[in-house]
Protein backbone atom coordinates (compact mmCIF):
# COMPACT_ATOMS: atom_id res chain seq x y z
CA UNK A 1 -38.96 285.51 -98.04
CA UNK A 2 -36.48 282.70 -96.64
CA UNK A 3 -38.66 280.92 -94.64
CA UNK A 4 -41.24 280.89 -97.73
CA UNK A 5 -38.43 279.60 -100.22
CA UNK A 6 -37.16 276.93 -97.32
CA UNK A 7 -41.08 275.83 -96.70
CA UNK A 8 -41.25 275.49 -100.93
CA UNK A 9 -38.40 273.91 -100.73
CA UNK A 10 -38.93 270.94 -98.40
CA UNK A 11 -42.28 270.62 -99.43
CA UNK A 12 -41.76 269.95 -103.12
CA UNK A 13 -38.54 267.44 -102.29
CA UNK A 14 -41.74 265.97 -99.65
CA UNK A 15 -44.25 266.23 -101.99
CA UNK A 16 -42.06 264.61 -105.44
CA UNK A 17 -41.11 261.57 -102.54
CA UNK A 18 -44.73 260.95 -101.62
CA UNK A 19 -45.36 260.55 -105.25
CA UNK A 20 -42.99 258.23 -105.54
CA UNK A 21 -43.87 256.16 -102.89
CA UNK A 22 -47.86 256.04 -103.58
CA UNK A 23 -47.20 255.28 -107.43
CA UNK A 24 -43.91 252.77 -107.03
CA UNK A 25 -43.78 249.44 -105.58
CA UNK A 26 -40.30 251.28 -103.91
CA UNK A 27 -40.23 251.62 -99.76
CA UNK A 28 -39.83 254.28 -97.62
CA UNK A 29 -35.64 253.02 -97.69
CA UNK A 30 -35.51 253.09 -100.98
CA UNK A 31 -36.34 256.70 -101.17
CA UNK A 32 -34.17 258.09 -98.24
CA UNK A 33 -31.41 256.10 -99.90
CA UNK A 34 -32.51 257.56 -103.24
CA UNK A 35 -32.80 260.97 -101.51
CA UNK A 36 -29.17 260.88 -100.24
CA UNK A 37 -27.57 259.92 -103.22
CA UNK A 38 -29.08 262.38 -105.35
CA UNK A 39 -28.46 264.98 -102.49
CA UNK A 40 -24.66 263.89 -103.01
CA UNK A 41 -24.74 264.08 -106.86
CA UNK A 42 -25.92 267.60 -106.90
CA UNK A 43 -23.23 268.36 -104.11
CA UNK A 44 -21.02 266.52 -106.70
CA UNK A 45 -22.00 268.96 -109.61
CA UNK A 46 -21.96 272.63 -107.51
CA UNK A 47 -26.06 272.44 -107.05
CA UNK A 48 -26.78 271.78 -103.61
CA UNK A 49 -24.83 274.81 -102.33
CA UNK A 50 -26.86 277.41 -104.33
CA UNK A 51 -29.83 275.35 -103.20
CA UNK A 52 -28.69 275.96 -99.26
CA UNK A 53 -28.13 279.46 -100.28
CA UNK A 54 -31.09 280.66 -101.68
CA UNK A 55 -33.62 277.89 -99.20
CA UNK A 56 -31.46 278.17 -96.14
CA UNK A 57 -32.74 275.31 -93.56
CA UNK A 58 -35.34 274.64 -95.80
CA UNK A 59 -32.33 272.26 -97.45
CA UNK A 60 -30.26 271.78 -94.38
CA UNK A 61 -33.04 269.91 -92.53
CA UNK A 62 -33.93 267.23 -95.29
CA UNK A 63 -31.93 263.62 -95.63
CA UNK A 64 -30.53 264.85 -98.81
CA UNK A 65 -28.36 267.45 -97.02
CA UNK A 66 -26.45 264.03 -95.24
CA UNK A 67 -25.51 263.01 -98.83
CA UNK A 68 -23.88 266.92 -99.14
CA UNK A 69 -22.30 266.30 -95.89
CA UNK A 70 -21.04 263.31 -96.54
CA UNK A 71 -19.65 264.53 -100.14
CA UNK A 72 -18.40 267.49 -98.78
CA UNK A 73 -16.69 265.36 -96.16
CA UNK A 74 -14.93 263.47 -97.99
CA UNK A 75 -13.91 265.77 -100.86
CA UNK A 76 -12.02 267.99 -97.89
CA UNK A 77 -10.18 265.05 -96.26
CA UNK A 78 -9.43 263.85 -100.12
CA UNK A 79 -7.82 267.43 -100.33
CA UNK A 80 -6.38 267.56 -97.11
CA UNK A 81 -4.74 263.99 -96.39
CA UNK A 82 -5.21 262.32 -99.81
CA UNK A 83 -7.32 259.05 -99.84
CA UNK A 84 -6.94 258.13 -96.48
CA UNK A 85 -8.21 261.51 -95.30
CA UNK A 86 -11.04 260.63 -97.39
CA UNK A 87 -12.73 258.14 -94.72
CA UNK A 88 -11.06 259.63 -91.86
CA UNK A 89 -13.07 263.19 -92.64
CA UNK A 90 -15.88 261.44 -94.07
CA UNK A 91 -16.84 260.20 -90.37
CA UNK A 92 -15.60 263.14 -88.32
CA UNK A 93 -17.89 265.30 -90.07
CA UNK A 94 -20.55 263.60 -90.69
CA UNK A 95 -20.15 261.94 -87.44
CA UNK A 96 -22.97 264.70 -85.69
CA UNK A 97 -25.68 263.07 -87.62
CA UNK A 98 -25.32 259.60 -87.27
CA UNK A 99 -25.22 260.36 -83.38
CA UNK A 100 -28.21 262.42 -83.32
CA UNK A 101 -29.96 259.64 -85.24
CA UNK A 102 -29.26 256.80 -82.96
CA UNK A 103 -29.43 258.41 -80.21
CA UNK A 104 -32.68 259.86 -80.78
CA UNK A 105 -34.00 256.59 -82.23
CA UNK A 106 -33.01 254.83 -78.95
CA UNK A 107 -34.74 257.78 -76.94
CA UNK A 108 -37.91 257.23 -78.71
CA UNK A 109 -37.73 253.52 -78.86
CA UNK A 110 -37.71 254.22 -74.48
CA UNK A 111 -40.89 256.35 -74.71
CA UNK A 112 -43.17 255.08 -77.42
CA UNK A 113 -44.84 251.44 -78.31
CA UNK A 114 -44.72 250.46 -82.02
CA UNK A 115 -47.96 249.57 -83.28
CA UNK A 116 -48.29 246.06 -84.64
């Protein structure tokens, strides 16, 4: 039942962004930045962790879960070491996905041609 809840899930956050990007003059970085600020707000207001809870990876795997880290991140080192443990923790954290995302980038910039 998980895996169906994490595949409706994903799908419908997919599904509500393709709509958005055939009916708006908005591009695709305007929705993933969209996407991770909303996934911070509902961090913000206690959503996002019932939504990891009952959709597992389902909600770990989309860009809105970076906004949750990030949030997360910060609120700890906030809690922790005050305002400068705010952007100290904010990057230590979070610090696994930015890697993964340039390093992968750069990987598949080695092995694949953009079309023009």
């Amino acid at each position: 039942m998980l895996y169906f809840k994490a595949f409706l899930f994903a799908g419908l956050v997919c599904l509500i962004c393709q709509v958005v990007l055939d009916n708006t003059k908005l591009t695709p970085g305007h929705i993933t930045s969209s996407v991770t600020v909303i996934g911070a707000i509902l961090s913000f207001l206690g959503i996002y962790d019932k939504i990891v809870s009952m959709c597992g990876a389902g909600a770990t795997v989309l860009i809105a879960n970076f906004g949750h880290m990030l949030y997360s991140a910060g609120l700890a080192g906030y809690e922790e070491a005050g305002i400068l443990g705010l952007f100290s923790n904010l990057l230590c954290s979070s610090g696994i996905a930015i890697v993964s995302v340039v390093v992968f980038s750069f990987v598949f910039t080695l092995l694949f041609k953009a079309k023009d």
